[in-house]
C-alpha atoms as a PDB file:
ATOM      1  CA  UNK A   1      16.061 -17.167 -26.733  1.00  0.00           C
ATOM      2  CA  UNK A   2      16.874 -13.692 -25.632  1.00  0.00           C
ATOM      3  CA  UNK A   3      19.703 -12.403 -23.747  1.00  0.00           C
ATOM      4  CA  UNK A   4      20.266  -9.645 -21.922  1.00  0.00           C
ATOM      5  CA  UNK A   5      22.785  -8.637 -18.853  1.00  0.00           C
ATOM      6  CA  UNK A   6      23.803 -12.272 -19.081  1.00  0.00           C
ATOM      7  CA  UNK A   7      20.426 -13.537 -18.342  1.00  0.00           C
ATOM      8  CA  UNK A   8      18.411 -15.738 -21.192  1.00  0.00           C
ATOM      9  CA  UNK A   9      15.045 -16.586 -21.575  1.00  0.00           C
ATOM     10  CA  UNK A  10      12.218 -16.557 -23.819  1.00  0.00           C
ATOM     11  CA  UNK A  11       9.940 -14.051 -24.841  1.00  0.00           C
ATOM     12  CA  UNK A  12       7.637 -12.457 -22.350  1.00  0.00           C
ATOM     13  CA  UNK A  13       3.795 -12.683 -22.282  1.00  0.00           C
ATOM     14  CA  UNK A  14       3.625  -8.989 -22.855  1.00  0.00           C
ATOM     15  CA  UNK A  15       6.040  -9.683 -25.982  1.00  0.00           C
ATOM     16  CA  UNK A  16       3.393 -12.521 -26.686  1.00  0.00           C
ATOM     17  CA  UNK A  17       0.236 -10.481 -26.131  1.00  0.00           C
ATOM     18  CA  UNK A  18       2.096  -7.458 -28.262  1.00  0.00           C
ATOM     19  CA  UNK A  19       3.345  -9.628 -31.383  1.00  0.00           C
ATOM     20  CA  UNK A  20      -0.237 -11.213 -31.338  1.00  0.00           C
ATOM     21  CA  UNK A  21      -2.027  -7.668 -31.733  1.00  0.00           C
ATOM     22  CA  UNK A  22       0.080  -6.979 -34.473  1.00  0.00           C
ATOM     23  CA  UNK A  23      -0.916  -9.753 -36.413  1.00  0.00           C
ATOM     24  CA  UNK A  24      -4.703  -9.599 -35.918  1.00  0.00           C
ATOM     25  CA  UNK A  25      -4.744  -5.903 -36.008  1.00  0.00           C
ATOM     26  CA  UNK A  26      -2.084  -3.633 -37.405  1.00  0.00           C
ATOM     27  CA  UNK A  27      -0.891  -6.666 -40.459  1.00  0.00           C
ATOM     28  CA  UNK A  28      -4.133  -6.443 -42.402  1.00  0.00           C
ATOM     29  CA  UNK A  29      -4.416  -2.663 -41.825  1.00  0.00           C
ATOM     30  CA  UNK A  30      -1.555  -2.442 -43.571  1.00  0.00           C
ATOM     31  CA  UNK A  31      -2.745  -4.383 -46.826  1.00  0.00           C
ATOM     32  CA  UNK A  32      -5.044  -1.657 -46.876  1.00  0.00           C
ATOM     33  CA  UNK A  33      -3.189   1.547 -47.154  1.00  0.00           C
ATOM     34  CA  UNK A  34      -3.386   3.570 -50.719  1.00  0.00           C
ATOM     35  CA  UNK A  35      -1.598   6.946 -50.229  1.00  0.00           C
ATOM     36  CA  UNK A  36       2.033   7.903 -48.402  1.00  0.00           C
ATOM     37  CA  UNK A  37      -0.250  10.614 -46.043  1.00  0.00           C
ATOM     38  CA  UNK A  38      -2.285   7.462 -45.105  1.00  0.00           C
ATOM     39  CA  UNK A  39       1.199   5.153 -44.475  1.00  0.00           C
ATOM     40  CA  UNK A  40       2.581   8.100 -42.420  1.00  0.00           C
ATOM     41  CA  UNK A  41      -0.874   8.560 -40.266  1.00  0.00           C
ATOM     42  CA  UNK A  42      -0.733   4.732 -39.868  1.00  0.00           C
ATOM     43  CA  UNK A  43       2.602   5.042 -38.550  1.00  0.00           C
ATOM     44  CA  UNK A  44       2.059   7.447 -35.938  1.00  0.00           C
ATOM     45  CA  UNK A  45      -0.825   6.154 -34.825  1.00  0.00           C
ATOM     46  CA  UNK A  46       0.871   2.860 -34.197  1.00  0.00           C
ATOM     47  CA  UNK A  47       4.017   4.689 -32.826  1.00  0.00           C
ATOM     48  CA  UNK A  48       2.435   4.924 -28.820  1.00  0.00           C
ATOM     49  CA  UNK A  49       2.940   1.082 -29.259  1.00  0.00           C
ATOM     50  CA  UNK A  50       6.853   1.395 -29.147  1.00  0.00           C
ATOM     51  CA  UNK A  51       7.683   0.965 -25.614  1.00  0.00           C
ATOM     52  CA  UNK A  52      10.870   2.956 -24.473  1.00  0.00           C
ATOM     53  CA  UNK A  53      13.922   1.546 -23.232  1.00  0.00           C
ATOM     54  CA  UNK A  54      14.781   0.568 -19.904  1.00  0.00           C
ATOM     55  CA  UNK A  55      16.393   3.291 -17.705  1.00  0.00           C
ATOM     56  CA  UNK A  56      19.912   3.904 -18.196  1.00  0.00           C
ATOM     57  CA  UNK A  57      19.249   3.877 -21.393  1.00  0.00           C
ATOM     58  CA  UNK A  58      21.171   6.504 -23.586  1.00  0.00           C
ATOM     59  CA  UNK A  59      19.127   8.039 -26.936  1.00  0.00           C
ATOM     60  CA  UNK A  60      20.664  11.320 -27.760  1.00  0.00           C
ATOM     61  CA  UNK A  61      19.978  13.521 -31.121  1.00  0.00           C
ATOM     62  CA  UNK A  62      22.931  13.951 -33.262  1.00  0.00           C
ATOM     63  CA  UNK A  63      24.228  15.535 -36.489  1.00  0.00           C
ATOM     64  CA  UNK A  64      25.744  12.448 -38.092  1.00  0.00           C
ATOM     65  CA  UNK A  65      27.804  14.685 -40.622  1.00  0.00           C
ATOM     66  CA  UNK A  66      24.683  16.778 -41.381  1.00  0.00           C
ATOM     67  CA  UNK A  67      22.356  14.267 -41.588  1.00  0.00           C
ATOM     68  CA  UNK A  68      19.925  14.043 -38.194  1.00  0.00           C
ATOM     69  CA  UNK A  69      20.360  10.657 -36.428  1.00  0.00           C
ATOM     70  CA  UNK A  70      19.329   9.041 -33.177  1.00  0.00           C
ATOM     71  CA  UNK A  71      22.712   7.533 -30.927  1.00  0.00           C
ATOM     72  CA  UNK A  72      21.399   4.497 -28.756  1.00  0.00           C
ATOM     73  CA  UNK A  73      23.933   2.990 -26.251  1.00  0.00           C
ATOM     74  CA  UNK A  74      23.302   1.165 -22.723  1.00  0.00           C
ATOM     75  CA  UNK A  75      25.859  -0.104 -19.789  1.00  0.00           C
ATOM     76  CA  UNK A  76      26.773  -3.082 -22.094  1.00  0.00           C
ATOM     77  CA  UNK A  77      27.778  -0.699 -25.434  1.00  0.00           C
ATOM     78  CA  UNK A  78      31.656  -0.558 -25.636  1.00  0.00           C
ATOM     79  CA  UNK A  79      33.003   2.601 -27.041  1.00  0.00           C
ATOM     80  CA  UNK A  80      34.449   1.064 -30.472  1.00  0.00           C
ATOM     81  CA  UNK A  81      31.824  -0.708 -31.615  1.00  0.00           C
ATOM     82  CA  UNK A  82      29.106   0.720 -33.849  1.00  0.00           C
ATOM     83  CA  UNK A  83      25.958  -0.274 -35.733  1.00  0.00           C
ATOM     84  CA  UNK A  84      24.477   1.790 -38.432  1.00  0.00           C
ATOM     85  CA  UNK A  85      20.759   1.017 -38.730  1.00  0.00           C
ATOM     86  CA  UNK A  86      18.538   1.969 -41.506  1.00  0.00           C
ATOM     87  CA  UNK A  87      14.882   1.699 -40.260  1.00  0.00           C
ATOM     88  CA  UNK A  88      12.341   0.212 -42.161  1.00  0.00           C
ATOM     89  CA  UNK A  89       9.552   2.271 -44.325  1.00  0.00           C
ATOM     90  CA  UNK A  90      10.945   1.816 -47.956  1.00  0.00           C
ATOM     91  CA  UNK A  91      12.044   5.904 -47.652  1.00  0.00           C
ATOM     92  CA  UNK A  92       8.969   6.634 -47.479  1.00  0.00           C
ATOM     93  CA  UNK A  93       7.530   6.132 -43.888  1.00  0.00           C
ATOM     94  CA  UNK A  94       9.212   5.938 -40.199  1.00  0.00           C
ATOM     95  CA  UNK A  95      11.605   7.617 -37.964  1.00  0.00           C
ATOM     96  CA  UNK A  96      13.887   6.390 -35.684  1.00  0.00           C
ATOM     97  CA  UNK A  97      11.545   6.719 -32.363  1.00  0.00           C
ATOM     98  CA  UNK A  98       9.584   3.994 -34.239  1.00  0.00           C
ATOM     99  CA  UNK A  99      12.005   1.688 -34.187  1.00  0.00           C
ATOM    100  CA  UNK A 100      13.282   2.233 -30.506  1.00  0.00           C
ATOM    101  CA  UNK A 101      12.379  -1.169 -28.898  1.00  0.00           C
ATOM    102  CA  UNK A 102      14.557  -2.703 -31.685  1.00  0.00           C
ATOM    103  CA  UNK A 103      17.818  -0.601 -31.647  1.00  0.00           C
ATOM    104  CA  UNK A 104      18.290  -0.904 -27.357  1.00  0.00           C
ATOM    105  CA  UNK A 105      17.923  -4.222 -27.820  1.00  0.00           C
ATOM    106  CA  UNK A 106      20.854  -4.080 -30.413  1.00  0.00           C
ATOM    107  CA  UNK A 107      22.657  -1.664 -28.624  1.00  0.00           C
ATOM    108  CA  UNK A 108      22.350  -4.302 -25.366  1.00  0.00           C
ATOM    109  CA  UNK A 109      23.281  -7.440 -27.130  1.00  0.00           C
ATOM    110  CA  UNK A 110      25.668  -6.874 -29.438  1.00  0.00           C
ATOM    111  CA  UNK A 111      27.801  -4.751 -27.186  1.00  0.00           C
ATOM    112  CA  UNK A 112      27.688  -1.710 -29.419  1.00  0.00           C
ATOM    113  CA  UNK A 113      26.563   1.931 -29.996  1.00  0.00           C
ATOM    114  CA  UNK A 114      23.341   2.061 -32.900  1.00  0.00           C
ATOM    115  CA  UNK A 115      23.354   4.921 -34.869  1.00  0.00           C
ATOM    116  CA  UNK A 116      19.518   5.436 -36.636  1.00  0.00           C
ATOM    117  CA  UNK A 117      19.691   7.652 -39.018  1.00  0.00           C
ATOM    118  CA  UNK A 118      16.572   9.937 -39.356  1.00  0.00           C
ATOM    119  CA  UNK A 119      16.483  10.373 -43.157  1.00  0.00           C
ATOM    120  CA  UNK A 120      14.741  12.353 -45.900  1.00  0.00           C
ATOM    121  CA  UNK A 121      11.541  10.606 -47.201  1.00  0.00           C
ATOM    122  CA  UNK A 122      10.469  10.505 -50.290  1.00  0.00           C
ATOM    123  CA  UNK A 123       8.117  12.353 -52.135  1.00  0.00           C
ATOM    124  CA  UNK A 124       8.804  14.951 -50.624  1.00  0.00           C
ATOM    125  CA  UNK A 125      12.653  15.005 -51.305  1.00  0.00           C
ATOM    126  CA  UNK A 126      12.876  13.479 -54.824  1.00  0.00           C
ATOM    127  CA  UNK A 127      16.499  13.009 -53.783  1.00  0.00           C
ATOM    128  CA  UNK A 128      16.807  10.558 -51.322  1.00  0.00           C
ATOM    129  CA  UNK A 129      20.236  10.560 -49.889  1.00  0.00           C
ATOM    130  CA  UNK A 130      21.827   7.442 -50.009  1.00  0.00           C
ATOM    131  CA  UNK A 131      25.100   5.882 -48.666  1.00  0.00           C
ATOM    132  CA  UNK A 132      26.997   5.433 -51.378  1.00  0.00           C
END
């Protein structure tokens, strides 16, 4: 079940239609990917799929202590609460905007401000930053 703005339901046939695409077609695609140029082209191709959020919506850019980062929040985020969400991609692939469906949603149903950070990736920057 999914809730938002206090309603509940289940998932939607777009959501159904979506997740099932994603299996047949973007899953095995996957398997077959040899080089970090050909993950990152994959990616971005693939990123039109991301829908945006719903209006009234907030996604600004921020410098999260010098590191670029994405600040979701919606009508439901209270002020002093905070999620810090490191996307997917194994630092070698994604940016936030790919993951945008995800953090509104998290934003919207836990209450809360997401923070995606928008880090270095790898080869490129043999030094990936990390959080500790």
């Amino acid at each position: 079940m999914i809730q938002y703005n206090g309603q509940s339901g289940s998932l939607s046939l777009r959501a159904h239609v979506i997740r099932a695409c994603l299996h047949i077609l973007v899953k095995p695609s996957l398997r077959a990917i040899s080089s970090v140029q050909a993950g990152r082209r994959h990616a971005k191709f693939h990123g039109w799929l991301v829908s945006h959020p719903p209006s009234g919506t907030e996604t600004i850019t921020v410098d999260a202590g010098g590191v670029k980062a994405v600040r979701v929040s919606t009508a439901a985020s209270r002020h002093d609460r905070h999620i810090l969400y490191l996307h997917g991609g194994g630092y070698v692939v994604g940016w936030p905007g790919l993951y945008r469906d995800l953090t509104w949603r998290l934003a919207a149903l836990c209450r809360s401000r997401v923070l995606c950070i928008d880090y270095r990736l790898a080869p490129e920057h043999r030094r990936i930053l990390s959080l500790f």
